[in-house]
PDB file of N, CA and C in Angstrom:
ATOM      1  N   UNK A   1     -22.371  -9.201  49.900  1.00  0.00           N
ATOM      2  CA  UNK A   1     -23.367  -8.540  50.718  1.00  0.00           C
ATOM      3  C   UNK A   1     -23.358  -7.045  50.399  1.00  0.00           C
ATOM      4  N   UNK A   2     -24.723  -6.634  50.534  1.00  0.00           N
ATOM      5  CA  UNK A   2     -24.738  -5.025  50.112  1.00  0.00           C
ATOM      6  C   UNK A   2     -24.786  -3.912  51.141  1.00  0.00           C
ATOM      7  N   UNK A   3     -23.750  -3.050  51.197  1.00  0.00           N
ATOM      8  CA  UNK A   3     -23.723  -2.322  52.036  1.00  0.00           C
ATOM      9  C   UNK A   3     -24.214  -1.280  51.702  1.00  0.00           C
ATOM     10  N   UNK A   4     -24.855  -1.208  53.633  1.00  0.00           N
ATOM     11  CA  UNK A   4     -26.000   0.370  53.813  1.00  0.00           C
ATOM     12  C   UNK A   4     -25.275   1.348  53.233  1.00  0.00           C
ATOM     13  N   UNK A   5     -26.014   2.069  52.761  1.00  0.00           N
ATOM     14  CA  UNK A   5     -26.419   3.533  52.454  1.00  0.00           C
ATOM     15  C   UNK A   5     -26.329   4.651  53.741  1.00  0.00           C
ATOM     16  N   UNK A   6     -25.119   4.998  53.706  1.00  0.00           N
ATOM     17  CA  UNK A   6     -25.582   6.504  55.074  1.00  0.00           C
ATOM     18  C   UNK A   6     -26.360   7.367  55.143  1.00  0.00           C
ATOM     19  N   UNK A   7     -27.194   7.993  55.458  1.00  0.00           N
ATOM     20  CA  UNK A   7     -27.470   9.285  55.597  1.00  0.00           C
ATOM     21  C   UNK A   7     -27.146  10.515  55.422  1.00  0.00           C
ATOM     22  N   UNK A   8     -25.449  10.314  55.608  1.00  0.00           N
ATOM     23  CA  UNK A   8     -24.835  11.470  55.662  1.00  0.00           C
ATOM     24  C   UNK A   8     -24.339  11.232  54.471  1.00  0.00           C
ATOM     25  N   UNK A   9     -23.270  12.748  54.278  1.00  0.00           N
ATOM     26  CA  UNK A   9     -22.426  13.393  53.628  1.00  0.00           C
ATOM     27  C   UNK A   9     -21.202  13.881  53.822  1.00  0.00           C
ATOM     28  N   UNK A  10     -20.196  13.204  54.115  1.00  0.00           N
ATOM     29  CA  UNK A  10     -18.932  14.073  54.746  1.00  0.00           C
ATOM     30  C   UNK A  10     -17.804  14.692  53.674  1.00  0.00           C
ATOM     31  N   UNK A  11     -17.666  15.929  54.093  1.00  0.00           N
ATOM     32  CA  UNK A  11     -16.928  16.761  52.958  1.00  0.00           C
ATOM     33  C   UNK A  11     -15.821  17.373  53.625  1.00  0.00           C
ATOM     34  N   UNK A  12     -14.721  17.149  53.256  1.00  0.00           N
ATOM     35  CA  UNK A  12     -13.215  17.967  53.900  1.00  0.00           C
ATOM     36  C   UNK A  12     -12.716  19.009  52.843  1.00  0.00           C
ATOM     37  N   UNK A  13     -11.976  20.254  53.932  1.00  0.00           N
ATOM     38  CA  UNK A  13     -11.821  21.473  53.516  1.00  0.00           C
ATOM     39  C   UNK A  13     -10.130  21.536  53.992  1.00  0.00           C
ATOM     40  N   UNK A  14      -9.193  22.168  53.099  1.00  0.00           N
ATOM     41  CA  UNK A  14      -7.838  22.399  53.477  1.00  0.00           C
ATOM     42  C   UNK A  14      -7.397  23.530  54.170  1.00  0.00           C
ATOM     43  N   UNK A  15      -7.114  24.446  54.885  1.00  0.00           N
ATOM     44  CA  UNK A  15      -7.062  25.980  55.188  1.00  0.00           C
ATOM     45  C   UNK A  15      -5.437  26.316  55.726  1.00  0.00           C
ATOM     46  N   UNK A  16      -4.789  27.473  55.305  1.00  0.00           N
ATOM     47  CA  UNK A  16      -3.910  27.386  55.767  1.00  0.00           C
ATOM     48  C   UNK A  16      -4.104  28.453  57.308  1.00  0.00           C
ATOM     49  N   UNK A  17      -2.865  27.797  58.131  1.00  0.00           N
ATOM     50  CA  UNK A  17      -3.355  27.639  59.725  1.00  0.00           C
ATOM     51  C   UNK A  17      -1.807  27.866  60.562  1.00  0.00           C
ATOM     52  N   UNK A  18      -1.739  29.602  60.611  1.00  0.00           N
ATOM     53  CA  UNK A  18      -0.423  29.327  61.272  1.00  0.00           C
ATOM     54  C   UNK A  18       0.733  29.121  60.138  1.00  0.00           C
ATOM     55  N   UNK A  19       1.952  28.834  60.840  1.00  0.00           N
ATOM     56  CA  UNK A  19       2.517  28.114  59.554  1.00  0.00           C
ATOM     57  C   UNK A  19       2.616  26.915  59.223  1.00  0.00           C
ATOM     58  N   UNK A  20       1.479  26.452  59.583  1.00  0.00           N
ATOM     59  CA  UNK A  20       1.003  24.759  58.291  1.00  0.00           C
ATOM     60  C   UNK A  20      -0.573  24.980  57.869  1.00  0.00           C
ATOM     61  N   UNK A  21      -0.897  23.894  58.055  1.00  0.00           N
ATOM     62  CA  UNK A  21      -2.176  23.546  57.580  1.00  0.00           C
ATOM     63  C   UNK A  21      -3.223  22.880  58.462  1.00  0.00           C
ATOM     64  N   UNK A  22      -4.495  23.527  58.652  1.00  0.00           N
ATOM     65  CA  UNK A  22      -5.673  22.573  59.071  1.00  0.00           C
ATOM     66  C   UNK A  22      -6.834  21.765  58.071  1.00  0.00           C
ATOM     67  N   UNK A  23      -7.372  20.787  58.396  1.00  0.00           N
ATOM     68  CA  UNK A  23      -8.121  20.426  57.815  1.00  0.00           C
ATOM     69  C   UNK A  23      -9.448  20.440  58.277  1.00  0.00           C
ATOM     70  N   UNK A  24     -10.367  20.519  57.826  1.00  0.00           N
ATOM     71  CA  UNK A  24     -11.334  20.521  58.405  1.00  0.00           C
ATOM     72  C   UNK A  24     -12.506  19.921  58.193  1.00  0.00           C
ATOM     73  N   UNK A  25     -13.974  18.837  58.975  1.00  0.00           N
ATOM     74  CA  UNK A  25     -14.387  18.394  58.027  1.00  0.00           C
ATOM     75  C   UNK A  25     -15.598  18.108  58.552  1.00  0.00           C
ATOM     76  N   UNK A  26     -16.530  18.177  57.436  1.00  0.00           N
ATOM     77  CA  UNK A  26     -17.867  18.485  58.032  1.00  0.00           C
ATOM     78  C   UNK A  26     -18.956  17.165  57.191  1.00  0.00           C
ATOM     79  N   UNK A  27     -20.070  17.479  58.525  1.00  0.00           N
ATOM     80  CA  UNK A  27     -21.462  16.179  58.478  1.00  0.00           C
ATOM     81  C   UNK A  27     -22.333  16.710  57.845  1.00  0.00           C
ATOM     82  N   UNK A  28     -23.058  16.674  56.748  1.00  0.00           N
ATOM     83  CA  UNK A  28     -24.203  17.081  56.340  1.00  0.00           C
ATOM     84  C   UNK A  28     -25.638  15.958  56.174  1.00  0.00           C
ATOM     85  N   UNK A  29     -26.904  16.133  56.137  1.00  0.00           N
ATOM     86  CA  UNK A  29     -27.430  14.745  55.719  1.00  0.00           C
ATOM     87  C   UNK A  29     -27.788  14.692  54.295  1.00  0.00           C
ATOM     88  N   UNK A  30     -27.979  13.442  53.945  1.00  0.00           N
ATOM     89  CA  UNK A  30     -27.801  13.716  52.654  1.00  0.00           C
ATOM     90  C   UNK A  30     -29.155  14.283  51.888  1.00  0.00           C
ATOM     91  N   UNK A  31     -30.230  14.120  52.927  1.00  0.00           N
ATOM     92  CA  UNK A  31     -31.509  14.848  52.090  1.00  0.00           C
ATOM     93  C   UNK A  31     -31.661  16.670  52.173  1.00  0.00           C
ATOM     94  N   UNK A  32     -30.557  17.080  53.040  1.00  0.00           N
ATOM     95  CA  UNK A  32     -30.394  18.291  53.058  1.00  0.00           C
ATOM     96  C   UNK A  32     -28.992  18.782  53.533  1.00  0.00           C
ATOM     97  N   UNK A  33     -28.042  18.874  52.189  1.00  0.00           N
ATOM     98  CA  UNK A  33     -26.577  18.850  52.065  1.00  0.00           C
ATOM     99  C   UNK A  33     -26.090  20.259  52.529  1.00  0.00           C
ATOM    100  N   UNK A  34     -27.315  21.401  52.759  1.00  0.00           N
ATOM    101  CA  UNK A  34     -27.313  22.567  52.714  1.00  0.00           C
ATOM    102  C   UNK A  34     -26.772  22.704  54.541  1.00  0.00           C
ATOM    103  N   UNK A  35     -27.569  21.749  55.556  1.00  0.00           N
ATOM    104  CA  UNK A  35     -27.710  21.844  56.602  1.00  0.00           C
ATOM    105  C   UNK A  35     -26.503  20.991  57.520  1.00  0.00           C
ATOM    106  N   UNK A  36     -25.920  21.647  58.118  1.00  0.00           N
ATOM    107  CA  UNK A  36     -24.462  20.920  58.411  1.00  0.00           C
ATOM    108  C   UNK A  36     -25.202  20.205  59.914  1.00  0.00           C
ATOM    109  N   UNK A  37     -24.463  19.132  60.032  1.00  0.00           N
ATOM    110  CA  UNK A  37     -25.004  17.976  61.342  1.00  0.00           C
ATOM    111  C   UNK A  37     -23.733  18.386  62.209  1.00  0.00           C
ATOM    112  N   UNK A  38     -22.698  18.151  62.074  1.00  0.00           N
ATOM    113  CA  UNK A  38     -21.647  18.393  62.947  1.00  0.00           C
ATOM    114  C   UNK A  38     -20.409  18.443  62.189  1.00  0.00           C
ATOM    115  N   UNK A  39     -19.153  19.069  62.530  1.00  0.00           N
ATOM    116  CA  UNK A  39     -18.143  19.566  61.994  1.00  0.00           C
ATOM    117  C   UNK A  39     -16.619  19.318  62.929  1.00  0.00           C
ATOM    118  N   UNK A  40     -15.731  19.044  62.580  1.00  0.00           N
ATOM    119  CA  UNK A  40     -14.581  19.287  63.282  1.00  0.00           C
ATOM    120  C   UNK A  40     -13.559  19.895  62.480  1.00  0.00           C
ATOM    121  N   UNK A  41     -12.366  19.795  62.783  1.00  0.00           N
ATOM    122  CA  UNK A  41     -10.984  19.770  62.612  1.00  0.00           C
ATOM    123  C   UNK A  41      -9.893  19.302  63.088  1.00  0.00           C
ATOM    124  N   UNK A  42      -8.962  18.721  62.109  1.00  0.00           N
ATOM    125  CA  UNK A  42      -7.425  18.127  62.485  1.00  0.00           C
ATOM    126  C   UNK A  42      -6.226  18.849  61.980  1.00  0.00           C
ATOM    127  N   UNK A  43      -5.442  18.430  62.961  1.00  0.00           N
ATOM    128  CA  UNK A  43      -4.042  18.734  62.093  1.00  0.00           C
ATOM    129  C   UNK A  43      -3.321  18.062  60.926  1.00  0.00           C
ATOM    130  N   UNK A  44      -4.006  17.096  60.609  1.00  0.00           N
ATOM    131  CA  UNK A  44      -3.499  16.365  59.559  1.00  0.00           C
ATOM    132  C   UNK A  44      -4.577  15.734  58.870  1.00  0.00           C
ATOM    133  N   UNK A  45      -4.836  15.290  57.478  1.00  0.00           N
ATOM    134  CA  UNK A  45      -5.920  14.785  56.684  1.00  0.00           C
ATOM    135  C   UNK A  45      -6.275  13.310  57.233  1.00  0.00           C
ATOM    136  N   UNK A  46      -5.219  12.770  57.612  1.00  0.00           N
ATOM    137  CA  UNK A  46      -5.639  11.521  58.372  1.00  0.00           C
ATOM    138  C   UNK A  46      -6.190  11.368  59.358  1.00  0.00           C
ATOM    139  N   UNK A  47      -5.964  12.391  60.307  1.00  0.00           N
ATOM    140  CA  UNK A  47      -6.626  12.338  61.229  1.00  0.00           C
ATOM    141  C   UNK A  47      -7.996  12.931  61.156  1.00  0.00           C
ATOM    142  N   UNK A  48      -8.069  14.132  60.358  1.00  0.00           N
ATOM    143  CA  UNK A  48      -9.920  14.462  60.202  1.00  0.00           C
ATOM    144  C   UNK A  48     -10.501  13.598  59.612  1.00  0.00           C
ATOM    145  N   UNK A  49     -10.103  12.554  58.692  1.00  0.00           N
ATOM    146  CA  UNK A  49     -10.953  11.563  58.524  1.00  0.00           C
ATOM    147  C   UNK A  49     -11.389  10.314  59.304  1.00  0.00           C
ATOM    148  N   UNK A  50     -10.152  10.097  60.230  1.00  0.00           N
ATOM    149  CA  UNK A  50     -10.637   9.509  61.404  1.00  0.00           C
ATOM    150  C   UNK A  50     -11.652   9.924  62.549  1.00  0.00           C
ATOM    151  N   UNK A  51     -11.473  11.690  62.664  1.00  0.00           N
ATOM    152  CA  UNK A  51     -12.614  12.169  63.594  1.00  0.00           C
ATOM    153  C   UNK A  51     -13.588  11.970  62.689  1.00  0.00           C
ATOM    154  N   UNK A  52     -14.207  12.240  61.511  1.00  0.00           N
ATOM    155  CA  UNK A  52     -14.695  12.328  60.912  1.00  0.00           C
ATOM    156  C   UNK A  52     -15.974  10.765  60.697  1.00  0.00           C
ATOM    157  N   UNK A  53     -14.844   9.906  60.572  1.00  0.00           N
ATOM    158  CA  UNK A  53     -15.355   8.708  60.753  1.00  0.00           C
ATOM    159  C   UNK A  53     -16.302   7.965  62.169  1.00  0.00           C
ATOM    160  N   UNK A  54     -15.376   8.336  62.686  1.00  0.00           N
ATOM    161  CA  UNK A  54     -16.137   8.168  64.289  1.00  0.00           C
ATOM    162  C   UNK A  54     -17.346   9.088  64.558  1.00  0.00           C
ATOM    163  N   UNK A  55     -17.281  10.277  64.209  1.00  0.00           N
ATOM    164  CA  UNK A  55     -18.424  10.892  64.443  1.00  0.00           C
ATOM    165  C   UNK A  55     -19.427  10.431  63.493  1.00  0.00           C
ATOM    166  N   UNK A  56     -19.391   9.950  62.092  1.00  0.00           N
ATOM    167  CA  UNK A  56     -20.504   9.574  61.885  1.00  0.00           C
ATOM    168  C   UNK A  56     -20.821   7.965  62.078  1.00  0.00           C
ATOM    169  N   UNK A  57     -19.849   7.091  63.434  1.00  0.00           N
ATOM    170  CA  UNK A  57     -20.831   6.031  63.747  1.00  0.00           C
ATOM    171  C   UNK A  57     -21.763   6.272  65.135  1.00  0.00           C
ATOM    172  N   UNK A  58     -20.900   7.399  66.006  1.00  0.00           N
ATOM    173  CA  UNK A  58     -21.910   7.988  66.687  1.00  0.00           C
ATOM    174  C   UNK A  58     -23.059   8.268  66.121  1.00  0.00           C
ATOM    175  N   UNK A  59     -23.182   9.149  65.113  1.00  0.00           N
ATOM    176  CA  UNK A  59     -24.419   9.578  64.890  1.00  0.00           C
ATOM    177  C   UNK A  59     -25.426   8.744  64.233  1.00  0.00           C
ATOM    178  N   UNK A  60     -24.644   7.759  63.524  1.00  0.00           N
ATOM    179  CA  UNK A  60     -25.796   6.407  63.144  1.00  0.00           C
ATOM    180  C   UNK A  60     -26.433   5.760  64.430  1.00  0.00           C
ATOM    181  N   UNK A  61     -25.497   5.509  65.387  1.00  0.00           N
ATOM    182  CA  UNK A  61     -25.696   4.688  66.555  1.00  0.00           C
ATOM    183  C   UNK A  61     -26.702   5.693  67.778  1.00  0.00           C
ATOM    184  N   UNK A  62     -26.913   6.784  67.366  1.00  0.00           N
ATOM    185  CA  UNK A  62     -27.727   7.423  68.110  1.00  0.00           C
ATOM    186  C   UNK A  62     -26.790   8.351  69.334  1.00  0.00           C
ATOM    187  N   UNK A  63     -25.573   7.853  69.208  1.00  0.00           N
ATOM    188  CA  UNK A  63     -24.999   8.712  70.779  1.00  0.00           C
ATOM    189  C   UNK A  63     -24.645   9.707  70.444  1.00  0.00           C
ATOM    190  N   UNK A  64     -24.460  10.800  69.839  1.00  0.00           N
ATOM    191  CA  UNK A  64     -24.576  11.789  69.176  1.00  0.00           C
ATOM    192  C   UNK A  64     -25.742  12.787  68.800  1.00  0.00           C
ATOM    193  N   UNK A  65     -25.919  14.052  69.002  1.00  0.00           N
ATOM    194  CA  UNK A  65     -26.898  14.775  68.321  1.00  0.00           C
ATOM    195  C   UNK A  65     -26.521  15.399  66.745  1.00  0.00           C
ATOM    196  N   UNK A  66     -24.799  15.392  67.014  1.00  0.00           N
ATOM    197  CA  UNK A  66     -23.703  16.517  65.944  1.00  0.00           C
ATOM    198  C   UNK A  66     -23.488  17.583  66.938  1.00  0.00           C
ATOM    199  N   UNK A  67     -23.504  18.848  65.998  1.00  0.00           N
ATOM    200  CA  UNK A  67     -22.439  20.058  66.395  1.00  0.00           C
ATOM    201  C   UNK A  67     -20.891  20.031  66.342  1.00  0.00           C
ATOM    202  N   UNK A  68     -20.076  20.748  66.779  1.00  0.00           N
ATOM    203  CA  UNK A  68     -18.876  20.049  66.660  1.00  0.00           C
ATOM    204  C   UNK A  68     -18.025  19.490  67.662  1.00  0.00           C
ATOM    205  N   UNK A  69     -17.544  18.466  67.041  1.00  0.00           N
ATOM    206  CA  UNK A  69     -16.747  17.159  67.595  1.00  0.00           C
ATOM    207  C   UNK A  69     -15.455  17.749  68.269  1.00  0.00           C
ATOM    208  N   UNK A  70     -15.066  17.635  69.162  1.00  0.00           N
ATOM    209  CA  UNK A  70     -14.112  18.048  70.642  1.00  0.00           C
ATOM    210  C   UNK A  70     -12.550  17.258  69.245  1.00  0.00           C
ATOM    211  N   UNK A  71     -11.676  18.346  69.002  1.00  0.00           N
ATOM    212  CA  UNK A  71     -10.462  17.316  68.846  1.00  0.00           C
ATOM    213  C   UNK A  71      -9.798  16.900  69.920  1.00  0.00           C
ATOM    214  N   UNK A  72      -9.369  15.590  70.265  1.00  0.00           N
ATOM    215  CA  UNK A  72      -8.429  15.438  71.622  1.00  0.00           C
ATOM    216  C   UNK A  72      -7.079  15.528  71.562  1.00  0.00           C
ATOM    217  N   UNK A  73      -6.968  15.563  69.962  1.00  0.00           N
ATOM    218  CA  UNK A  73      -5.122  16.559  70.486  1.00  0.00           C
ATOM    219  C   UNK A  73      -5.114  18.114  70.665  1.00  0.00           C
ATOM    220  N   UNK A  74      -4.178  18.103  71.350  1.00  0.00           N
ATOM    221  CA  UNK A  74      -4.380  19.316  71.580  1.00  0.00           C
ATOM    222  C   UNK A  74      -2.865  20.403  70.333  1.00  0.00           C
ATOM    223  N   UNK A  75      -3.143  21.001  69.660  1.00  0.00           N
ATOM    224  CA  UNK A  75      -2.085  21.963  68.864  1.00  0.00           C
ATOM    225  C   UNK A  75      -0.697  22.277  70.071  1.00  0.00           C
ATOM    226  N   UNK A  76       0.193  21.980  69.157  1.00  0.00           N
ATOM    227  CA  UNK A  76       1.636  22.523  69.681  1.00  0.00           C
ATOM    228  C   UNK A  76       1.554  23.987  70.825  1.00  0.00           C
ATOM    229  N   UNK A  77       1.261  24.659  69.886  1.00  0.00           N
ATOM    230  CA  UNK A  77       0.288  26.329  70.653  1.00  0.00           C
ATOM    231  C   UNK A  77       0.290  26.039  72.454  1.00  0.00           C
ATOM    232  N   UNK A  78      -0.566  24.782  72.502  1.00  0.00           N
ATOM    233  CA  UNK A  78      -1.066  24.881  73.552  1.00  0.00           C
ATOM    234  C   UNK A  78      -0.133  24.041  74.475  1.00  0.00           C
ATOM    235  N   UNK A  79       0.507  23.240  74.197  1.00  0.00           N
ATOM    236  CA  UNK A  79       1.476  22.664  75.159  1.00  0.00           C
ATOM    237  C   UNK A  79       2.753  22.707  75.553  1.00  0.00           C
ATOM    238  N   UNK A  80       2.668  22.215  77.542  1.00  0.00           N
ATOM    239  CA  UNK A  80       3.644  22.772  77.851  1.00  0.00           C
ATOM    240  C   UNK A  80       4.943  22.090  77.654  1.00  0.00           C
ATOM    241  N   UNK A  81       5.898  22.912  77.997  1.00  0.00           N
ATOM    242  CA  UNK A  81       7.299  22.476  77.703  1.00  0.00           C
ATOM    243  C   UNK A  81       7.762  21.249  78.499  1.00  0.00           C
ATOM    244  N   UNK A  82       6.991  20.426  79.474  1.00  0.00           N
ATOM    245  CA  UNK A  82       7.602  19.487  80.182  1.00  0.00           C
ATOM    246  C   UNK A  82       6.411  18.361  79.968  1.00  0.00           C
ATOM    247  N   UNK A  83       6.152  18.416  78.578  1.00  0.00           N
ATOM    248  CA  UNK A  83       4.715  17.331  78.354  1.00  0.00           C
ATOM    249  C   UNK A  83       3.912  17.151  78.775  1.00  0.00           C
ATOM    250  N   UNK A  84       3.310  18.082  79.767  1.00  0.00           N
ATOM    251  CA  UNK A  84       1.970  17.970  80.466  1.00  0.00           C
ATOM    252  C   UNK A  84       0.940  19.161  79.615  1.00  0.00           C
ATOM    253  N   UNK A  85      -0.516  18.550  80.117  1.00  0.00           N
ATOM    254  CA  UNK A  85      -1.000  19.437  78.967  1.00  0.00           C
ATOM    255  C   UNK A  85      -1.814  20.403  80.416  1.00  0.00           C
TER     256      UNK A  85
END
């Protein structure tokens, strides 16, 4: 069986962040690669491709407009010392 064709374009970026690394990774469509649909970032490459992924079945599926995608972990930075966020 032949599988659809997306619309989109998803492209990941490496940056260094602190002392490690973010990734970051962005929606474009594909008839205009110039014009970004929505964007996030992770702390790890696995995981921006998982946000990454999910955001573009939202946006096939319509529940989505884009812009950028909320990460739900939250960075070390931000949490407190007795595991509550």
């Amino acid at each position: 069986m032949k599988e659809a064709l997306s619309p989109y374009v998803v492209s990941f970026q490496t940056e260094p962040y602190h002392k490690g690394t973010r990734h970051h990774w962005m929606i474009c469509r594909e008839q205009k690669p110039d014009e970004l649909v929505s964007w996030g970032h992770a702390p790890t490459r696995e995981l921006a491709e998982s946000a990454a992924e999910k955001e573009l079945q939202d946006l096939t599926a319509g529940l989505t407009q884009g812009g950028q995608a909320i990460n739900n972990i939250k960075p070390f930075t931000h949490r407190i010392a007795d595991g509550h966020y």
